[in-house]
PDB file of N, CA and C in Angstrom:
ATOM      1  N   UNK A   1      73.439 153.697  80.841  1.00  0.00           N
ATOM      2  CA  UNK A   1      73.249 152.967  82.056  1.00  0.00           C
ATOM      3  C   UNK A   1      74.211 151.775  82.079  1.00  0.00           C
ATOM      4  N   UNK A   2      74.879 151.880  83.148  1.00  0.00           N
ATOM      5  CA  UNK A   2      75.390 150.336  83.278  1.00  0.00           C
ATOM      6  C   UNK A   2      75.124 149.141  83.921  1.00  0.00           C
ATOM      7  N   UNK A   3      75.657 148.292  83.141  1.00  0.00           N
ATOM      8  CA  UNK A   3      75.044 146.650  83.697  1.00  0.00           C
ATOM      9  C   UNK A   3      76.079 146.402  84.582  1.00  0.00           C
ATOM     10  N   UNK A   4      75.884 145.778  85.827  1.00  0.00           N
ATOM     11  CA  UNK A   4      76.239 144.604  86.982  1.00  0.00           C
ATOM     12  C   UNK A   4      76.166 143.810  86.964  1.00  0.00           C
ATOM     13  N   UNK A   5      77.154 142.729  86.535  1.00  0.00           N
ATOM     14  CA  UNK A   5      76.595 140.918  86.669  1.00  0.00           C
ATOM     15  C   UNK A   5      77.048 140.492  87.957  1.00  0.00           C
ATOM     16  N   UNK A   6      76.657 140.130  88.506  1.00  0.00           N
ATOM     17  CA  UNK A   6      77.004 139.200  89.602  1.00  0.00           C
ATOM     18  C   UNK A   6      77.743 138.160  89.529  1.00  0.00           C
ATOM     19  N   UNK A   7      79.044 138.224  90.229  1.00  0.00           N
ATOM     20  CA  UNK A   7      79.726 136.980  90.471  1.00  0.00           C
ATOM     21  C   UNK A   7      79.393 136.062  91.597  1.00  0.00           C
ATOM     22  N   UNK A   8      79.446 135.006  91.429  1.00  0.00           N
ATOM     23  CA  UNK A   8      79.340 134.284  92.418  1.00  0.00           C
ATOM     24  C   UNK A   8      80.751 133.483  92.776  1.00  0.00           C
ATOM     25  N   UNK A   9      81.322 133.635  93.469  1.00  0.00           N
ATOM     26  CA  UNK A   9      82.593 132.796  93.536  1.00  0.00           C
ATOM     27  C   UNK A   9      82.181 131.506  95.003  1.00  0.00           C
ATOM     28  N   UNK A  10      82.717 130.456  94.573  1.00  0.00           N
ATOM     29  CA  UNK A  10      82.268 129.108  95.597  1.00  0.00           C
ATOM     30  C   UNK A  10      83.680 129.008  95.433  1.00  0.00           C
ATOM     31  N   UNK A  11      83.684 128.351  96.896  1.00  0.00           N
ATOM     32  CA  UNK A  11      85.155 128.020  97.622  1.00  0.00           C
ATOM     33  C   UNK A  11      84.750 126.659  98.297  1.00  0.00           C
ATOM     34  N   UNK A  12      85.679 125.573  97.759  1.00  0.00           N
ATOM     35  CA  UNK A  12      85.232 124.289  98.611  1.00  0.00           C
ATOM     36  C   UNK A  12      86.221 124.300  99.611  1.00  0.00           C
ATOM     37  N   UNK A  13      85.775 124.085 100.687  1.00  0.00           N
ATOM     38  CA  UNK A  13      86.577 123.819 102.428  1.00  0.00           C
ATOM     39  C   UNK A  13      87.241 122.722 102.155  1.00  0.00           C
ATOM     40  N   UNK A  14      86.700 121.491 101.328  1.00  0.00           N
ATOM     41  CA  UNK A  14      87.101 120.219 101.661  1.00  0.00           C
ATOM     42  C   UNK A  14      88.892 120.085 101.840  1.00  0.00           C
ATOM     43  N   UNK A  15      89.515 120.683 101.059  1.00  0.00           N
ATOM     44  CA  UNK A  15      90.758 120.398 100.663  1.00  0.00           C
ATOM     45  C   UNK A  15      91.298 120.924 102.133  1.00  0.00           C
ATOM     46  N   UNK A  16      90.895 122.677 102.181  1.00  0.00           N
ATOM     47  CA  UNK A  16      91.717 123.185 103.579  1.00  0.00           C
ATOM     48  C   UNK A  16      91.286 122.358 105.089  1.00  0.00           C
ATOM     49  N   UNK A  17      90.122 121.483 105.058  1.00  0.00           N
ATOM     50  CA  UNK A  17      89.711 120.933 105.951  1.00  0.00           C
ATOM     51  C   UNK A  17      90.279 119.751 106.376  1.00  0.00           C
ATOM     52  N   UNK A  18      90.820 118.976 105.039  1.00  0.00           N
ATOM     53  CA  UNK A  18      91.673 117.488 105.021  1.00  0.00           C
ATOM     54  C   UNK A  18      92.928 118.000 105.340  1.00  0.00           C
ATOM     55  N   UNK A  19      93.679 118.980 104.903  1.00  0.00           N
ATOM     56  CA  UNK A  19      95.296 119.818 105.657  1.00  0.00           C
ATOM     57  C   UNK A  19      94.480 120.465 107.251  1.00  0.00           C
ATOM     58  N   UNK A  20      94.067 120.610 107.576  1.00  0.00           N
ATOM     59  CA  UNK A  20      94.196 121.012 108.801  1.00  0.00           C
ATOM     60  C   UNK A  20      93.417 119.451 109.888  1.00  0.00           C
ATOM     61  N   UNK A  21      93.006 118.589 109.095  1.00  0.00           N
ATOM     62  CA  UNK A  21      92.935 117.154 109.789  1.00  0.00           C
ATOM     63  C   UNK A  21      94.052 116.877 109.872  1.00  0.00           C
ATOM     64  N   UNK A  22      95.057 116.697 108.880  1.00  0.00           N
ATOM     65  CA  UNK A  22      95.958 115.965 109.193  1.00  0.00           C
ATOM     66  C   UNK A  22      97.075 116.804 109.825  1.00  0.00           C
ATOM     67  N   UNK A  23      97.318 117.827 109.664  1.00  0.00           N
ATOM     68  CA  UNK A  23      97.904 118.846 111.001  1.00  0.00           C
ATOM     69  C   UNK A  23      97.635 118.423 112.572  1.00  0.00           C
ATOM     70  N   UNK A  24      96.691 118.437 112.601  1.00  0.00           N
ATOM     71  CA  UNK A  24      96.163 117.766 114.133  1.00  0.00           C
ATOM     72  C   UNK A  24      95.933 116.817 114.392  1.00  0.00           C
ATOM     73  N   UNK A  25      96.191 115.855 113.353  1.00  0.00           N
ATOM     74  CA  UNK A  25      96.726 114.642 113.512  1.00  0.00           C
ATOM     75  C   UNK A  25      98.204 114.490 113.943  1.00  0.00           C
ATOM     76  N   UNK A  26      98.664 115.094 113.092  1.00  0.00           N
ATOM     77  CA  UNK A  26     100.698 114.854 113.217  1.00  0.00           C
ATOM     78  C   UNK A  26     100.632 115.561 114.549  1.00  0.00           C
ATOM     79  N   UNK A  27      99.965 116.876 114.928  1.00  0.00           N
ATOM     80  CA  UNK A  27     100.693 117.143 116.406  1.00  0.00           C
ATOM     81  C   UNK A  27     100.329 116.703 117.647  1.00  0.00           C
ATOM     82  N   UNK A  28      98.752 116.274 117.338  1.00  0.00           N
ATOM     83  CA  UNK A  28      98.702 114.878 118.354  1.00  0.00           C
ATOM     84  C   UNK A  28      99.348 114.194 119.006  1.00  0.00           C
ATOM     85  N   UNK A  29     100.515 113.614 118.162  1.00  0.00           N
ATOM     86  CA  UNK A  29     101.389 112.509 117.910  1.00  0.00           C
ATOM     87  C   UNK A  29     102.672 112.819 117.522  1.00  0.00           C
ATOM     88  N   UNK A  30     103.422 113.876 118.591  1.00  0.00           N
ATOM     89  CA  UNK A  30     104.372 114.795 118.719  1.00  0.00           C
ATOM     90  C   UNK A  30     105.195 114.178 119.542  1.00  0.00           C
ATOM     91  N   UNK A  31     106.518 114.482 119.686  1.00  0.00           N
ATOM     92  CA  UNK A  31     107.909 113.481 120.143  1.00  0.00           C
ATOM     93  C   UNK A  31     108.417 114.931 121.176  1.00  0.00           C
ATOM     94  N   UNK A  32     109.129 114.730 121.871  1.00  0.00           N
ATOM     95  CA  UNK A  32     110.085 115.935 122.232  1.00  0.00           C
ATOM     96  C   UNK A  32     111.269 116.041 121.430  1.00  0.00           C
ATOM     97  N   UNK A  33     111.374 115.382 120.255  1.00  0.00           N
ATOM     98  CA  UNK A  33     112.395 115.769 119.269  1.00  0.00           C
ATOM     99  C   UNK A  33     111.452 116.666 118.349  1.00  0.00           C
ATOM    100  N   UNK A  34     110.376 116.311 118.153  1.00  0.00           N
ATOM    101  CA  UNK A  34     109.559 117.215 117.023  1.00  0.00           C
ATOM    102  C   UNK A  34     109.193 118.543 118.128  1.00  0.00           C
ATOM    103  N   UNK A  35     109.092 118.621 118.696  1.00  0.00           N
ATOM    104  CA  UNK A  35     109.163 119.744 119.973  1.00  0.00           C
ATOM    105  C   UNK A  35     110.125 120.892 119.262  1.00  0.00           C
ATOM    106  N   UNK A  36     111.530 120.131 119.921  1.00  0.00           N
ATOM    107  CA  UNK A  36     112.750 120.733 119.252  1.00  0.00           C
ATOM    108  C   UNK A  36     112.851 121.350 117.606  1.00  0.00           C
ATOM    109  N   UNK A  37     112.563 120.833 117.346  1.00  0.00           N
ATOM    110  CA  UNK A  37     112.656 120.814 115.847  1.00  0.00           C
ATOM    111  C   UNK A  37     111.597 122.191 115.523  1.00  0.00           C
ATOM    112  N   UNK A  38     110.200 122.222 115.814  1.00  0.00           N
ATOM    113  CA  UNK A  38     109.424 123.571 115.547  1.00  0.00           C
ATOM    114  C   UNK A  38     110.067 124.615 116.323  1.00  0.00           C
ATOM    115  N   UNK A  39     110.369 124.465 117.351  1.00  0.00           N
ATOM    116  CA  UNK A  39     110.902 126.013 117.987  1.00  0.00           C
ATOM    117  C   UNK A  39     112.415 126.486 117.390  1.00  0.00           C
ATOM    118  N   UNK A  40     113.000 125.020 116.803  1.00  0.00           N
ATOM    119  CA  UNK A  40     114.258 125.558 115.674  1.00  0.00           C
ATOM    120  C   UNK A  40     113.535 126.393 114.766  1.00  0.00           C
ATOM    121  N   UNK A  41     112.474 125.491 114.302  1.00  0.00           N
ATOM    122  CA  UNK A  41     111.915 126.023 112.526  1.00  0.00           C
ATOM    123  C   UNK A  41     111.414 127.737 113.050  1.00  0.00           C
ATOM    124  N   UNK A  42     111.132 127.952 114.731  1.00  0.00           N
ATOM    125  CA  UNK A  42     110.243 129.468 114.580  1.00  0.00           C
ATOM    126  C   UNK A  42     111.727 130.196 114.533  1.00  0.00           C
ATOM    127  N   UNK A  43     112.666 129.613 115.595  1.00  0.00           N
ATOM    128  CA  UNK A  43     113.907 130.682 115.488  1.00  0.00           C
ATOM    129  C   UNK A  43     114.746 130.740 114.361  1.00  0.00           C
ATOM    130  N   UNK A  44     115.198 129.745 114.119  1.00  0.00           N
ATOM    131  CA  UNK A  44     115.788 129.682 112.646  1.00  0.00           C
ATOM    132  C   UNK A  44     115.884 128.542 111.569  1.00  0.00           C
ATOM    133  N   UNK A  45     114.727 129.144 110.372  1.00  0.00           N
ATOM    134  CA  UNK A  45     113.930 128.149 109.715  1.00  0.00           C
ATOM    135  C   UNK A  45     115.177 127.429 108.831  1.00  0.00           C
ATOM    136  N   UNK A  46     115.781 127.614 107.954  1.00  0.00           N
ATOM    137  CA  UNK A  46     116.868 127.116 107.448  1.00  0.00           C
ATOM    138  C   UNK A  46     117.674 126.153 108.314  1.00  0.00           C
ATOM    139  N   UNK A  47     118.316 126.243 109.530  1.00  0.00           N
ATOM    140  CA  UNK A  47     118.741 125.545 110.293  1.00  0.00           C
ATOM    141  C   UNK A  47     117.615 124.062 110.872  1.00  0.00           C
ATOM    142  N   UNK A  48     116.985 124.265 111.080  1.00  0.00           N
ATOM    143  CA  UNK A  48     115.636 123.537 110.951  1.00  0.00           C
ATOM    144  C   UNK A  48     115.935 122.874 109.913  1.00  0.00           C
ATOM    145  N   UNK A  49     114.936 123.140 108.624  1.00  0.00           N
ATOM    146  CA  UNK A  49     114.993 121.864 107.418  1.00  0.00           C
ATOM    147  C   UNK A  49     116.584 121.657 107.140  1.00  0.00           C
ATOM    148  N   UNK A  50     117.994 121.883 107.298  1.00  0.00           N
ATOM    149  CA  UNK A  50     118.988 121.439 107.511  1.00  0.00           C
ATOM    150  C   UNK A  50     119.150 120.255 108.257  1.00  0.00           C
ATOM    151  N   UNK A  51     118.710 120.401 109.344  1.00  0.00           N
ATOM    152  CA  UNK A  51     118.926 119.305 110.481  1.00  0.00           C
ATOM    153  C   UNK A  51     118.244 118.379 109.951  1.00  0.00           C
ATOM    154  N   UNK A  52     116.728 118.574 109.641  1.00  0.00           N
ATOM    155  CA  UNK A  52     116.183 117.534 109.099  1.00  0.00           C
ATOM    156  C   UNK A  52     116.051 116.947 107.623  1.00  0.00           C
ATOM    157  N   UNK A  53     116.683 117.185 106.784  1.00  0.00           N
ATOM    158  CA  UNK A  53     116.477 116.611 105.344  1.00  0.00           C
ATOM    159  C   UNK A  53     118.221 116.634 104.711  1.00  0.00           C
ATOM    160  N   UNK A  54     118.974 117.883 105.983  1.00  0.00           N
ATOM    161  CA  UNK A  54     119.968 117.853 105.095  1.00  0.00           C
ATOM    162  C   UNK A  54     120.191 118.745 104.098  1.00  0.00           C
ATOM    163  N   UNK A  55     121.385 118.785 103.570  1.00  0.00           N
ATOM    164  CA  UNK A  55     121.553 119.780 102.470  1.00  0.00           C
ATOM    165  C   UNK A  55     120.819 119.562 100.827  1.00  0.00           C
ATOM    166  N   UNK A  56     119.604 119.475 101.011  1.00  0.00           N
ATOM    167  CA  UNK A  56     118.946 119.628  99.650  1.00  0.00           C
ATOM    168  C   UNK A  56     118.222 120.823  99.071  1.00  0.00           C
ATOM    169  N   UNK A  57     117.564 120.407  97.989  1.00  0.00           N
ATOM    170  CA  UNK A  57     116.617 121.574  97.339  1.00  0.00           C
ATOM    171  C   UNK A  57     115.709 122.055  98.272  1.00  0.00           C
ATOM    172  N   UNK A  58     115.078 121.339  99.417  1.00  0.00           N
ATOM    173  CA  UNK A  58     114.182 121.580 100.284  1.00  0.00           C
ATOM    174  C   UNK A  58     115.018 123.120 101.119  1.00  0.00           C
ATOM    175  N   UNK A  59     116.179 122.534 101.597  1.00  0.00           N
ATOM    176  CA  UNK A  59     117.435 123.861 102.394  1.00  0.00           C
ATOM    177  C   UNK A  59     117.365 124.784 101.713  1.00  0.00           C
ATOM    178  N   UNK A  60     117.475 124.899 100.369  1.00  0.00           N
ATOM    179  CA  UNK A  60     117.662 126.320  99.364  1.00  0.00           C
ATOM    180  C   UNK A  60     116.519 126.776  99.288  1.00  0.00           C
ATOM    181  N   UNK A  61     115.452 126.240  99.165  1.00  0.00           N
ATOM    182  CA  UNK A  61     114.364 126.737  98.912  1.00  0.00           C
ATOM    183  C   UNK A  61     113.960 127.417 100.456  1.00  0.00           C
ATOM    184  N   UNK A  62     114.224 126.818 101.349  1.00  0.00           N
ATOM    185  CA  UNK A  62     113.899 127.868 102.466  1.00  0.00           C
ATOM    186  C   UNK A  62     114.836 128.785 103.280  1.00  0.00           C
ATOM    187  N   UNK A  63     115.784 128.949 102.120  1.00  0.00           N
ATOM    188  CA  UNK A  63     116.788 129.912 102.676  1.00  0.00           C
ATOM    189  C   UNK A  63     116.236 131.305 101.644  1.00  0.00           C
ATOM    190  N   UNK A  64     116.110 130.673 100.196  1.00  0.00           N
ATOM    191  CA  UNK A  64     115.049 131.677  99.832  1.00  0.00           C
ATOM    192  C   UNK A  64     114.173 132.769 100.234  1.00  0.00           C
ATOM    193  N   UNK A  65     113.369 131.381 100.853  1.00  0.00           N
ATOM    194  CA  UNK A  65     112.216 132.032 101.484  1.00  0.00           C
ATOM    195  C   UNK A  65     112.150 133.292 102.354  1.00  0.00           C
ATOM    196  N   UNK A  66     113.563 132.488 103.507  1.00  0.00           N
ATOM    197  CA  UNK A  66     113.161 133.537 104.886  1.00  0.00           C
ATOM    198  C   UNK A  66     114.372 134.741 104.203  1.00  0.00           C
ATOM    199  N   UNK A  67     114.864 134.561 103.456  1.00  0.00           N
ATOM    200  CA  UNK A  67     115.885 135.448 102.794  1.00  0.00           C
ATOM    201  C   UNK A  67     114.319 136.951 102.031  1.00  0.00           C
ATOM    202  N   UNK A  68     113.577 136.483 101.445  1.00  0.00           N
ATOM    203  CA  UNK A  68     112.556 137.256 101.503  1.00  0.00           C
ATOM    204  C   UNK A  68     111.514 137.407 102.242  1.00  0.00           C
ATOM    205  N   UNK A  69     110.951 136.870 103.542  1.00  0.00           N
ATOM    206  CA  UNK A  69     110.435 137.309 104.531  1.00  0.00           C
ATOM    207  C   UNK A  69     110.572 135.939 105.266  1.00  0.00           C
ATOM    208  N   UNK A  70     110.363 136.474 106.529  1.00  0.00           N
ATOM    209  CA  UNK A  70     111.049 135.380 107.666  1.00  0.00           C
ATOM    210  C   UNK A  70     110.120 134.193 107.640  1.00  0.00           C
ATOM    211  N   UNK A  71     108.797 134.982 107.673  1.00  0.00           N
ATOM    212  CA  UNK A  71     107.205 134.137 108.024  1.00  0.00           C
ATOM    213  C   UNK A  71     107.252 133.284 106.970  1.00  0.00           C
ATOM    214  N   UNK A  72     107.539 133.423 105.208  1.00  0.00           N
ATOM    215  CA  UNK A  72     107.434 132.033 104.429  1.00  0.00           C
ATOM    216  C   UNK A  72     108.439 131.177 104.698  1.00  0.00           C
ATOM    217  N   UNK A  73     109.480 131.519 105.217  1.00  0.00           N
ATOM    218  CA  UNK A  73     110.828 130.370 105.830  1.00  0.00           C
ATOM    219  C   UNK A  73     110.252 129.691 106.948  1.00  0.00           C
ATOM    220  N   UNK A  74     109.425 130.344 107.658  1.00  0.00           N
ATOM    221  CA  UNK A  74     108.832 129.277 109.019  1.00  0.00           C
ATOM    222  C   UNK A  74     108.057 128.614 108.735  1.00  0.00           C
ATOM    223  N   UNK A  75     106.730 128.839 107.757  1.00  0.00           N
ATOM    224  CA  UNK A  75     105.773 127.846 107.083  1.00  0.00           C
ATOM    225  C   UNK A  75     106.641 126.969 106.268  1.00  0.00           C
ATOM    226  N   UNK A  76     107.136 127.376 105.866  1.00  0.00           N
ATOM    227  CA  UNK A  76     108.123 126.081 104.856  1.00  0.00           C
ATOM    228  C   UNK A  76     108.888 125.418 105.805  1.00  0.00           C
ATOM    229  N   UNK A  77     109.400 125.819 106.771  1.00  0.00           N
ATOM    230  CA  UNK A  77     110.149 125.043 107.923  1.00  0.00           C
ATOM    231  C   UNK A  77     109.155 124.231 108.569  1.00  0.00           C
ATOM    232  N   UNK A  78     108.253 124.330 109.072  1.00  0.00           N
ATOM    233  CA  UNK A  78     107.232 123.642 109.573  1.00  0.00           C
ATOM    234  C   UNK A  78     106.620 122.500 109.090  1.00  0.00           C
ATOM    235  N   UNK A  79     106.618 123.119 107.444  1.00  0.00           N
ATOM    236  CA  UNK A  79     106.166 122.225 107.068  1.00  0.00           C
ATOM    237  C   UNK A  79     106.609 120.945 106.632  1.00  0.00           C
ATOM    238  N   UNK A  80     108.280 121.303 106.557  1.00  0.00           N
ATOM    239  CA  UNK A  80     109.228 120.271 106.424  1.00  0.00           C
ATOM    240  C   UNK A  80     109.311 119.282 107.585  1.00  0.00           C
ATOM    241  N   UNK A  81     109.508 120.106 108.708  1.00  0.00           N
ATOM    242  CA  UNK A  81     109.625 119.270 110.043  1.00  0.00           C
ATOM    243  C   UNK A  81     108.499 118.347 110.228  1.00  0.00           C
ATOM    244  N   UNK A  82     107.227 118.965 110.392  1.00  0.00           N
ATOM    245  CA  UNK A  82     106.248 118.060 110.855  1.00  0.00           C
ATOM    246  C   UNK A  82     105.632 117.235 109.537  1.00  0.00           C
ATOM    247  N   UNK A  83     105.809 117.098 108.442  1.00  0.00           N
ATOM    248  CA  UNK A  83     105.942 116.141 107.568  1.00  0.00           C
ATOM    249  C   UNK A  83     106.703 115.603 106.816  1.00  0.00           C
TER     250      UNK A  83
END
């Protein structure tokens, strides 16, 4: 016969709840340059954190990204822009 233990796995919200406060905080309090800047980061995410940080580790790392799928180059673009 076999035994079943039960897992219980707990997930605290708090953390994803304080990132999505302050998400809707920053777009609250949105510019028509930060406008510009996300519809760069959806069309082209690299060009995006370029404009804004410049040629650093932040640029390579999201050329990376969308170099292996487009969607982690836009979260990483996004996330550069709006913070």
């Amino acid at each position: 016969m076999q035994r079943i233990d039960n897992i219980n796995i707990n997930i605290s919200l708090a953390g994803i709840q304080k990132v999505m406060g302050d998400i809707s905080l920053r777009l609250s309090h949105l510019s028509g340059n930060d406008v510009a800047f996300i519809i760069l980061a959806i069309i082209l995410p690299p060009i995006a954190v370029l404009l804004k940080v410049g040629l650093t580790t932040q640029f390579w790392i999201n050329v990376i990204l969308t170099i292996l799928g487009v969607i982690p180059g836009q979260i990483h673009a996004m996330w550069i822009v709006l913070f």
